[in-house]
PDB file of N, CA and C in Angstrom:
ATOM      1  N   UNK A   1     -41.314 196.389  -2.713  1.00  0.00           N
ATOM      2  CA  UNK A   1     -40.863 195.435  -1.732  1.00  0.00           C
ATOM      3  C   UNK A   1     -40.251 194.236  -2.449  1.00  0.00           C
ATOM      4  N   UNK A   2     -38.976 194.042  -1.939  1.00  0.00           N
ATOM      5  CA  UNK A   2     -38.349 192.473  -2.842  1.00  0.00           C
ATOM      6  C   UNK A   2     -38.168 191.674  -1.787  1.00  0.00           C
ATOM      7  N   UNK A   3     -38.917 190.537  -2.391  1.00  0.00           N
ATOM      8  CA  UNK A   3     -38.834 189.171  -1.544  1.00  0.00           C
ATOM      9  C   UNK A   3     -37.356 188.072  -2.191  1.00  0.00           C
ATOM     10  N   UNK A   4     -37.328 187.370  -1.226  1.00  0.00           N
ATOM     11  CA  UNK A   4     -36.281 186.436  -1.725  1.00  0.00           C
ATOM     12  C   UNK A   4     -37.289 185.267  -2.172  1.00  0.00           C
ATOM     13  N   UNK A   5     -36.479 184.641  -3.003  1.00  0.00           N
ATOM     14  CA  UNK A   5     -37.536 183.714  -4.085  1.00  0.00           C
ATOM     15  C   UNK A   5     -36.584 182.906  -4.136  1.00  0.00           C
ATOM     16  N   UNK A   6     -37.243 181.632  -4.609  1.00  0.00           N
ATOM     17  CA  UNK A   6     -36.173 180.541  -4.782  1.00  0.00           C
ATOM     18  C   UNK A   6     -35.024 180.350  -5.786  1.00  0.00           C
ATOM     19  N   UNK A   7     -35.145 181.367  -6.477  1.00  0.00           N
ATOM     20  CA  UNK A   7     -33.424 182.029  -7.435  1.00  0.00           C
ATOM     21  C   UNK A   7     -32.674 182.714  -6.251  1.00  0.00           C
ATOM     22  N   UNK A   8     -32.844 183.138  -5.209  1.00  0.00           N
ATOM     23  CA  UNK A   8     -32.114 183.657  -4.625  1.00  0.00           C
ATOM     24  C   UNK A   8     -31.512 182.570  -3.177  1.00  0.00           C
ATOM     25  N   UNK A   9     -31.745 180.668  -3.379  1.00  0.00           N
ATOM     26  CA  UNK A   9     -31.607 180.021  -2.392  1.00  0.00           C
ATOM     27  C   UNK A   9     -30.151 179.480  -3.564  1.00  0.00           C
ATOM     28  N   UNK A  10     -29.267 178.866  -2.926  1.00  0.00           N
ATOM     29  CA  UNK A  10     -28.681 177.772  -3.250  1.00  0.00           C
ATOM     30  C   UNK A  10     -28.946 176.277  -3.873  1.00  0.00           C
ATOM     31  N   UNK A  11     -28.390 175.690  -4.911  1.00  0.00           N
ATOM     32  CA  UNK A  11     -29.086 174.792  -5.176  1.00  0.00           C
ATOM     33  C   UNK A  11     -28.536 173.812  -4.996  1.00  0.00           C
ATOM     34  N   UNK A  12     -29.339 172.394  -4.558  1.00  0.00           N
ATOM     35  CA  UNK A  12     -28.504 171.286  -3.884  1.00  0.00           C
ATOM     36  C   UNK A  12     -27.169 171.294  -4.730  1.00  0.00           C
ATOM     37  N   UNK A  13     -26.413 170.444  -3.816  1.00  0.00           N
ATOM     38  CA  UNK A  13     -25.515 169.951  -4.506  1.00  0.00           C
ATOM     39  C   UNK A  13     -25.237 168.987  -5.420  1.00  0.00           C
ATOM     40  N   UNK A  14     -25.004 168.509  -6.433  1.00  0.00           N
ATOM     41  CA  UNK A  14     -25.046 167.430  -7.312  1.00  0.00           C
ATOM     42  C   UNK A  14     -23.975 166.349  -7.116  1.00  0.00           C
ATOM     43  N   UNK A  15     -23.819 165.104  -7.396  1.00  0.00           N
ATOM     44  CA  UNK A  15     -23.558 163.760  -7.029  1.00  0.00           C
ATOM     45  C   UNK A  15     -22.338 164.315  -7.126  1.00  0.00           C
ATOM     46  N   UNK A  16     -21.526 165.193  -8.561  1.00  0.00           N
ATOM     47  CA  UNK A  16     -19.967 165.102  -8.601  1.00  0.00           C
ATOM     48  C   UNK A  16     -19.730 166.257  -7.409  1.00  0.00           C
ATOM     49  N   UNK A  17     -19.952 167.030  -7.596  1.00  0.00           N
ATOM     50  CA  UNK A  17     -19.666 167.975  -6.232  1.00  0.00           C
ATOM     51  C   UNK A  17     -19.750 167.239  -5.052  1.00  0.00           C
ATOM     52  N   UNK A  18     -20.595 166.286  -4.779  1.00  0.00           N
ATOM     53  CA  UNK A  18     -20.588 165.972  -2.964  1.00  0.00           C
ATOM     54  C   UNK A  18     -19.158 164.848  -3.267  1.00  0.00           C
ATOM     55  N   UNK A  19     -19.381 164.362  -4.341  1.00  0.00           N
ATOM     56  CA  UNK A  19     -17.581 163.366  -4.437  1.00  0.00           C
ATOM     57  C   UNK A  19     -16.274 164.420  -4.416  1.00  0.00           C
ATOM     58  N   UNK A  20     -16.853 165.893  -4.738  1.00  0.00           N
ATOM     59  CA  UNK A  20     -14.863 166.251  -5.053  1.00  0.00           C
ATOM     60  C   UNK A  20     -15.034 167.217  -3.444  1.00  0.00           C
ATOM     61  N   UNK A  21     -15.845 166.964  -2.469  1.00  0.00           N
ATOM     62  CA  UNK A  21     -16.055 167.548  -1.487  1.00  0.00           C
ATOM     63  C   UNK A  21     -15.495 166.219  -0.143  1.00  0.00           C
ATOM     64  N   UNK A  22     -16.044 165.067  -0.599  1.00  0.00           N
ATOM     65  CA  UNK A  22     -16.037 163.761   0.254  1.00  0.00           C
ATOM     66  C   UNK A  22     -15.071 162.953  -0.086  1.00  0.00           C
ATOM     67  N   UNK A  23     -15.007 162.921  -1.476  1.00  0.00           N
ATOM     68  CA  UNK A  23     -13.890 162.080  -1.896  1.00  0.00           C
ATOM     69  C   UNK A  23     -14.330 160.804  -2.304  1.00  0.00           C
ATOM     70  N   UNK A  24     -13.674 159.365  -2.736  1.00  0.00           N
ATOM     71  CA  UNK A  24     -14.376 158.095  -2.678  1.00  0.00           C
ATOM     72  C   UNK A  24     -14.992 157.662  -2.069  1.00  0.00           C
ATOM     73  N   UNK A  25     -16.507 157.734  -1.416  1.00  0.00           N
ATOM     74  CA  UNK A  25     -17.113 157.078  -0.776  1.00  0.00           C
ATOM     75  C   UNK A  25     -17.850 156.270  -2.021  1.00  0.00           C
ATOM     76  N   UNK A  26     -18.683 155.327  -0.965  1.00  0.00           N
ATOM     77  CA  UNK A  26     -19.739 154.433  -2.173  1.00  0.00           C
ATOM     78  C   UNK A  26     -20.836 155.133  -2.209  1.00  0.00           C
ATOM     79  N   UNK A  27     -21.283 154.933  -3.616  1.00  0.00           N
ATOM     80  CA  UNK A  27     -22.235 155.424  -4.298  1.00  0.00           C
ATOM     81  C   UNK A  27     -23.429 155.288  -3.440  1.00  0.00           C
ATOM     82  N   UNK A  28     -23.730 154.658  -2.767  1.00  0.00           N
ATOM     83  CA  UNK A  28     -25.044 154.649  -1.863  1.00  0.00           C
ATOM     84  C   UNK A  28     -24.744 155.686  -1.045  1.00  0.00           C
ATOM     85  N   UNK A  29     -23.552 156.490  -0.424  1.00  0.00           N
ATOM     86  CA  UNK A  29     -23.519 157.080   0.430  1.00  0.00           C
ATOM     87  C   UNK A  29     -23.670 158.447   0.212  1.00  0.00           C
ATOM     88  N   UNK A  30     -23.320 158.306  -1.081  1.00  0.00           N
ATOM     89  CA  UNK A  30     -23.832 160.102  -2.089  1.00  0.00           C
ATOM     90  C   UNK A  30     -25.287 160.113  -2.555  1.00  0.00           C
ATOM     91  N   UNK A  31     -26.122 158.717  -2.693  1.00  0.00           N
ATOM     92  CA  UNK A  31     -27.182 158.791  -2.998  1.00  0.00           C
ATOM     93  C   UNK A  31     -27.824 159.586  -1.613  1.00  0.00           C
ATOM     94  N   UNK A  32     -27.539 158.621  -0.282  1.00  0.00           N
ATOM     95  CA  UNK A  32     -28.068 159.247   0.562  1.00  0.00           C
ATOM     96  C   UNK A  32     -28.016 160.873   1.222  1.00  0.00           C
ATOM     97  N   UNK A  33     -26.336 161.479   0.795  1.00  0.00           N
ATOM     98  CA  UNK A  33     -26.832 162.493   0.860  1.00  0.00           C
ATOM     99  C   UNK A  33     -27.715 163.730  -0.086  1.00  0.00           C
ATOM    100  N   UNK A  34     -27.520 162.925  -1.036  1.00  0.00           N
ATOM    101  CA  UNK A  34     -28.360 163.618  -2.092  1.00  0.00           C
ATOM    102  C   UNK A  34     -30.243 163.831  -1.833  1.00  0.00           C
ATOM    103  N   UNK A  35     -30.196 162.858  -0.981  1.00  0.00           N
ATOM    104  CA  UNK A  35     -31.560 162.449  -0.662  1.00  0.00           C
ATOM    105  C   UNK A  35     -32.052 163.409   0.417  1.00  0.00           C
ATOM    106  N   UNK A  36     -30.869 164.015   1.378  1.00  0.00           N
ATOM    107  CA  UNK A  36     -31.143 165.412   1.835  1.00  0.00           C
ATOM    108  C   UNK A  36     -31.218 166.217   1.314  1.00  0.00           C
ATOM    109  N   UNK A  37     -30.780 166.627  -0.104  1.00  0.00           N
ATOM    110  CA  UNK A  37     -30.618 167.795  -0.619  1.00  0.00           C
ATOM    111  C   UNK A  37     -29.652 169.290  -0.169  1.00  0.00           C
ATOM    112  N   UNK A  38     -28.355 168.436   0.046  1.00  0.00           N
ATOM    113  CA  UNK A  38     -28.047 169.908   0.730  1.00  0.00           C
ATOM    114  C   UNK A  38     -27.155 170.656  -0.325  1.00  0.00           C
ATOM    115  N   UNK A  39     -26.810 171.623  -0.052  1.00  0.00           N
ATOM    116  CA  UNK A  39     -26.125 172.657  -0.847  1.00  0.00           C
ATOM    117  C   UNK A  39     -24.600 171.937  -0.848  1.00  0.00           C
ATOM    118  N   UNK A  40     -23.493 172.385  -1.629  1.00  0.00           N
ATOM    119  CA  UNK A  40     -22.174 172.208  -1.543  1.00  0.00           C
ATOM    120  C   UNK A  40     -21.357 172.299  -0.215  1.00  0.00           C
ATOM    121  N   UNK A  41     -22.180 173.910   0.362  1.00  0.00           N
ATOM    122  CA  UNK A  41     -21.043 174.376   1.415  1.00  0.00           C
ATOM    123  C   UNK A  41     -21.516 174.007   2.846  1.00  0.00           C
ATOM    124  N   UNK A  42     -23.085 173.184   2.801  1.00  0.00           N
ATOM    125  CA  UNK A  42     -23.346 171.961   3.971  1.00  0.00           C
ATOM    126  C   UNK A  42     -22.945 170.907   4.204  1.00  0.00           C
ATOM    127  N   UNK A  43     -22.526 170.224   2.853  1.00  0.00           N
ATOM    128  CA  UNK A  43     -21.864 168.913   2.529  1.00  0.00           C
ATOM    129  C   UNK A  43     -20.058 169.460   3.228  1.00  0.00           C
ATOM    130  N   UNK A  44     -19.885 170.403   2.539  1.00  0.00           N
ATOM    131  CA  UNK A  44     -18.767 170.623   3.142  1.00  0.00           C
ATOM    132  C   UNK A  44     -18.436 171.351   4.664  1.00  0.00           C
ATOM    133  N   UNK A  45     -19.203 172.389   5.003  1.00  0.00           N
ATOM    134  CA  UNK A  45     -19.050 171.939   6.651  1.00  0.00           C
ATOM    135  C   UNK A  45     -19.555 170.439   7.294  1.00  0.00           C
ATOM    136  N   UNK A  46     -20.208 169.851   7.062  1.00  0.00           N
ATOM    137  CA  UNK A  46     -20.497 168.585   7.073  1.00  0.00           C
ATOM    138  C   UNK A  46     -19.218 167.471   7.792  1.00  0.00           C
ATOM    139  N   UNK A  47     -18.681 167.756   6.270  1.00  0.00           N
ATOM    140  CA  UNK A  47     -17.594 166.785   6.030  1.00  0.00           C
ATOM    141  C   UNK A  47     -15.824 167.385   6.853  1.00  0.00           C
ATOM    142  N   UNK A  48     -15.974 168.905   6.745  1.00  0.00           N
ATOM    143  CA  UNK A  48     -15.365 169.489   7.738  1.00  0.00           C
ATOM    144  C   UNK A  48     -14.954 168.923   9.007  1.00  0.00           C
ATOM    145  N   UNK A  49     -16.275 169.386   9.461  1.00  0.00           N
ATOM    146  CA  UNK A  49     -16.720 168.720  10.926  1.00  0.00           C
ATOM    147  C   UNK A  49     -16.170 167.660  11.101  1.00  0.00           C
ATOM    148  N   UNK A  50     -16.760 166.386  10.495  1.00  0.00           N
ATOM    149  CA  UNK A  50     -16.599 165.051  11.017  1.00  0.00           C
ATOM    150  C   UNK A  50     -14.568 165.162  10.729  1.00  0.00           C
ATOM    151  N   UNK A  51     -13.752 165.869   9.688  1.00  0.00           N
ATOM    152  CA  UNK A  51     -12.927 165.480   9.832  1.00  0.00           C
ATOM    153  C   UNK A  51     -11.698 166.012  10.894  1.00  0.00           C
ATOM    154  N   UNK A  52     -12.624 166.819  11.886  1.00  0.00           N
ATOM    155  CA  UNK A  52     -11.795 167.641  12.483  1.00  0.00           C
ATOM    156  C   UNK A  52     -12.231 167.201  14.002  1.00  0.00           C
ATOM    157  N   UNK A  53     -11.375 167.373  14.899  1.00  0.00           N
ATOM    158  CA  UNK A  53     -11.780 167.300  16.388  1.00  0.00           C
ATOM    159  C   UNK A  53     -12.577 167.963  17.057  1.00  0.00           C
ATOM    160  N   UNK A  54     -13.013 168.983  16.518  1.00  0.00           N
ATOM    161  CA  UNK A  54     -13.679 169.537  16.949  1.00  0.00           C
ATOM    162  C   UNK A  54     -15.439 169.777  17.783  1.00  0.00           C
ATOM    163  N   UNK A  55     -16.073 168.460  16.327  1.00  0.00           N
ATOM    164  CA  UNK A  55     -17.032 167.836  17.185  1.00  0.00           C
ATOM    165  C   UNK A  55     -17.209 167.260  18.454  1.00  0.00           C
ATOM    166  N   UNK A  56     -15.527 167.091  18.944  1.00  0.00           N
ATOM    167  CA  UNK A  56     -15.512 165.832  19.856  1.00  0.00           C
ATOM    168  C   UNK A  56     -15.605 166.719  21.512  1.00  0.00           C
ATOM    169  N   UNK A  57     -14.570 168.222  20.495  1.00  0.00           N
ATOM    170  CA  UNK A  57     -14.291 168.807  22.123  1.00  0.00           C
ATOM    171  C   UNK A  57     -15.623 170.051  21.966  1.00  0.00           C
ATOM    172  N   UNK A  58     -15.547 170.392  21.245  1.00  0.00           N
ATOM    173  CA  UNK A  58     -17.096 171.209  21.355  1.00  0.00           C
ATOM    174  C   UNK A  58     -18.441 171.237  21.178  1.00  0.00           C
ATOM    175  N   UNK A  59     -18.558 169.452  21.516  1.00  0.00           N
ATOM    176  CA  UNK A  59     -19.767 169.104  20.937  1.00  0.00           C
ATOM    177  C   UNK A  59     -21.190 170.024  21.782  1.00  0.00           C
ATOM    178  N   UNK A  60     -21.033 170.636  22.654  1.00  0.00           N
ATOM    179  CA  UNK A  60     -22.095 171.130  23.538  1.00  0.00           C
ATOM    180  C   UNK A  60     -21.945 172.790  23.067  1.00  0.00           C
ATOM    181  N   UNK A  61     -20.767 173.250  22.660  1.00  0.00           N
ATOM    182  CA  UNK A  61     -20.703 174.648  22.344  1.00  0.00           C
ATOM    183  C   UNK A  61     -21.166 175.244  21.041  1.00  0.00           C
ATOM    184  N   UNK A  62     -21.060 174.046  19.784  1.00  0.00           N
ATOM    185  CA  UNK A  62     -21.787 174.190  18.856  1.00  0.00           C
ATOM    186  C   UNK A  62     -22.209 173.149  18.033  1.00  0.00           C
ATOM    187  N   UNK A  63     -23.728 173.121  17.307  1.00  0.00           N
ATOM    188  CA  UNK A  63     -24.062 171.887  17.358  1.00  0.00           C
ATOM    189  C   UNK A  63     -24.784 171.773  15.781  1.00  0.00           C
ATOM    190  N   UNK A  64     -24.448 170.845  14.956  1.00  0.00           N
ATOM    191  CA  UNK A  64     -24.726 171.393  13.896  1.00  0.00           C
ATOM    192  C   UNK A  64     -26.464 171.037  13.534  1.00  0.00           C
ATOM    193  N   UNK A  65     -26.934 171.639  12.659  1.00  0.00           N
ATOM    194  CA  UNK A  65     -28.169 171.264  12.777  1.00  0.00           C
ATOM    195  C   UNK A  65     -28.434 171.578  11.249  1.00  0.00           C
ATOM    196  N   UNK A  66     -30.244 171.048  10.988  1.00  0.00           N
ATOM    197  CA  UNK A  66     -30.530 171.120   9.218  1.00  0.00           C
ATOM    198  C   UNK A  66     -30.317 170.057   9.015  1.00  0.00           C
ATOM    199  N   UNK A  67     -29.851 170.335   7.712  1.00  0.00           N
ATOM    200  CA  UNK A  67     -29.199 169.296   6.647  1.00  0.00           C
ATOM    201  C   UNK A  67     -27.824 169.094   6.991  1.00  0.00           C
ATOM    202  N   UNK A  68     -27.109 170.147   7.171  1.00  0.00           N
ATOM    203  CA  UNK A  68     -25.851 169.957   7.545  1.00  0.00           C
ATOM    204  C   UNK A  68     -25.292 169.151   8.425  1.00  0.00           C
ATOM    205  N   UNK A  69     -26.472 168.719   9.953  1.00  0.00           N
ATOM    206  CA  UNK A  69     -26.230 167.679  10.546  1.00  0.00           C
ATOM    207  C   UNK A  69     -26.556 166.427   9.885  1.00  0.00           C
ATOM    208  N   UNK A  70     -27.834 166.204   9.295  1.00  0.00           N
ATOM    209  CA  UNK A  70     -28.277 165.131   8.201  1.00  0.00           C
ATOM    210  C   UNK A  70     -26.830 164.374   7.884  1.00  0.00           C
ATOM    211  N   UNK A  71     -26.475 165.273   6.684  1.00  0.00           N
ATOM    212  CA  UNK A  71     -24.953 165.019   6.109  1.00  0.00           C
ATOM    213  C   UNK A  71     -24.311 164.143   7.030  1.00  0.00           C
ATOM    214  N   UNK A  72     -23.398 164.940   8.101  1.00  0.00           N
ATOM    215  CA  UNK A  72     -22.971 164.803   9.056  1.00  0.00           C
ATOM    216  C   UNK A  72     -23.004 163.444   9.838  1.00  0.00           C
ATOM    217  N   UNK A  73     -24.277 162.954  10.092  1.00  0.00           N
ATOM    218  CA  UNK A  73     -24.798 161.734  10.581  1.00  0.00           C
ATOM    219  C   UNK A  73     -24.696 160.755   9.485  1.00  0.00           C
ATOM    220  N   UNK A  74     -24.553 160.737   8.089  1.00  0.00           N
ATOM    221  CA  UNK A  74     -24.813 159.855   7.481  1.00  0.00           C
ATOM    222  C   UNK A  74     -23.120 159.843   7.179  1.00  0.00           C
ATOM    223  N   UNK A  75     -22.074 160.446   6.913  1.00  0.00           N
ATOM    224  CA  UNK A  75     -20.790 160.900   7.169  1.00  0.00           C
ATOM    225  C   UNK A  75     -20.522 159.895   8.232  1.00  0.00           C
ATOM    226  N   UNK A  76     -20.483 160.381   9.241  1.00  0.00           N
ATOM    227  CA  UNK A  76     -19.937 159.371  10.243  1.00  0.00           C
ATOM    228  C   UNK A  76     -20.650 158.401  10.394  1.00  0.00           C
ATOM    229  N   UNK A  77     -21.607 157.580   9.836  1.00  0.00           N
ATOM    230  CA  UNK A  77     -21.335 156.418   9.998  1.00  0.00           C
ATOM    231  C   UNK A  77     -20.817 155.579   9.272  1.00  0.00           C
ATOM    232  N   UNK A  78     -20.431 156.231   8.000  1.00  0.00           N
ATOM    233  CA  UNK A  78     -19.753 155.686   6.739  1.00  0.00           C
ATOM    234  C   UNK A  78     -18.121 155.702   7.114  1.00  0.00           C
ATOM    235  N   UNK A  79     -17.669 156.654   7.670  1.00  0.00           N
ATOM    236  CA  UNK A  79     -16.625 157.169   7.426  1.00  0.00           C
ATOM    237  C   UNK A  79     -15.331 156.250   8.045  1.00  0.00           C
ATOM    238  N   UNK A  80     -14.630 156.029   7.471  1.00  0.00           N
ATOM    239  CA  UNK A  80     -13.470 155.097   8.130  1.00  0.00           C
ATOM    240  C   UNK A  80     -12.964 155.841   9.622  1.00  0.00           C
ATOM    241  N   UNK A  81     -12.299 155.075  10.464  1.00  0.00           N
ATOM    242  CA  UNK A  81     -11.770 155.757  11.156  1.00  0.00           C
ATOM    243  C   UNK A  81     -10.672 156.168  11.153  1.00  0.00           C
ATOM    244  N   UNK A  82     -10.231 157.941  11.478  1.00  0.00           N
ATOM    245  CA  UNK A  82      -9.070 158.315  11.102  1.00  0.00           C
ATOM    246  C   UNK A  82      -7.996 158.026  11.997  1.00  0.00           C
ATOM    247  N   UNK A  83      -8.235 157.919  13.590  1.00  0.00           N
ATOM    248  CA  UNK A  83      -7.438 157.761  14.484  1.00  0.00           C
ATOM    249  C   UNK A  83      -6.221 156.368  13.989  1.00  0.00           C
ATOM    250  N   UNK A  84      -5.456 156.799  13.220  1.00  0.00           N
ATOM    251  CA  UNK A  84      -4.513 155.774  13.353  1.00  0.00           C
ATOM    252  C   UNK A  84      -4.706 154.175  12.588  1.00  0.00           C
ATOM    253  N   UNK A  85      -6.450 153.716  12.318  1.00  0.00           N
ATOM    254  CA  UNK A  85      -6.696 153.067  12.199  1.00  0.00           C
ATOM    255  C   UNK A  85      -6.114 152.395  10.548  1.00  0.00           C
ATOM    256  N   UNK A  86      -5.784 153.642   9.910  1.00  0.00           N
ATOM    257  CA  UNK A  86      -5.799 153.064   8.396  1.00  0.00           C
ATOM    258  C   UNK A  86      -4.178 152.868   8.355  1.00  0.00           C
ATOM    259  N   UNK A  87      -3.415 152.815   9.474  1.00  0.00           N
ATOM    260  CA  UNK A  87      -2.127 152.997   9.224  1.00  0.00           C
ATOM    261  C   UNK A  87      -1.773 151.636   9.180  1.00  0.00           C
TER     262      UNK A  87
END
């Protein structure tokens, strides 16, 4: 019988990976997601998400959850606004 063991989980993501995933944010804001511990490809649906409309029109059809929402929540409240605002 083979069990899955913790060689067979993903391992968080590390500070430079959540930057070449997020891009320049401030360093407190990678601490904090680091402080979830999530994998690369949570940080990056994560960061997905918040940069796409999609949260906005399907927020009831799919909903992210885990760490990946963690991310997500700490993401948008950091996150500049894209609507036009930086123009």
């Amino acid at each position: 019988m083979h069990s899955q063991t913790a060689s067979g989980a993903q391992q968080p993501a590390t500070a430079n990976e959540i930057r070449q995933i997020i891009g320049p944010f401030e360093d407190d804001v990678v601490v904090k997601i680091l402080d979830v511990h999530p994998t690369s490809a949570e940080v990056l649906n994560a960061f997905t998400w918040l940069r796409s409309d999609e949260h906005l029109q399907r927020r009831l059809a799919h909903e992210l959850h885990g760490r990946t929402a963690q991310v997500f929540e700490i993401l948008d409240q950091e996150y500049p606004e894209i609507d036009g605002s930086l123009m």
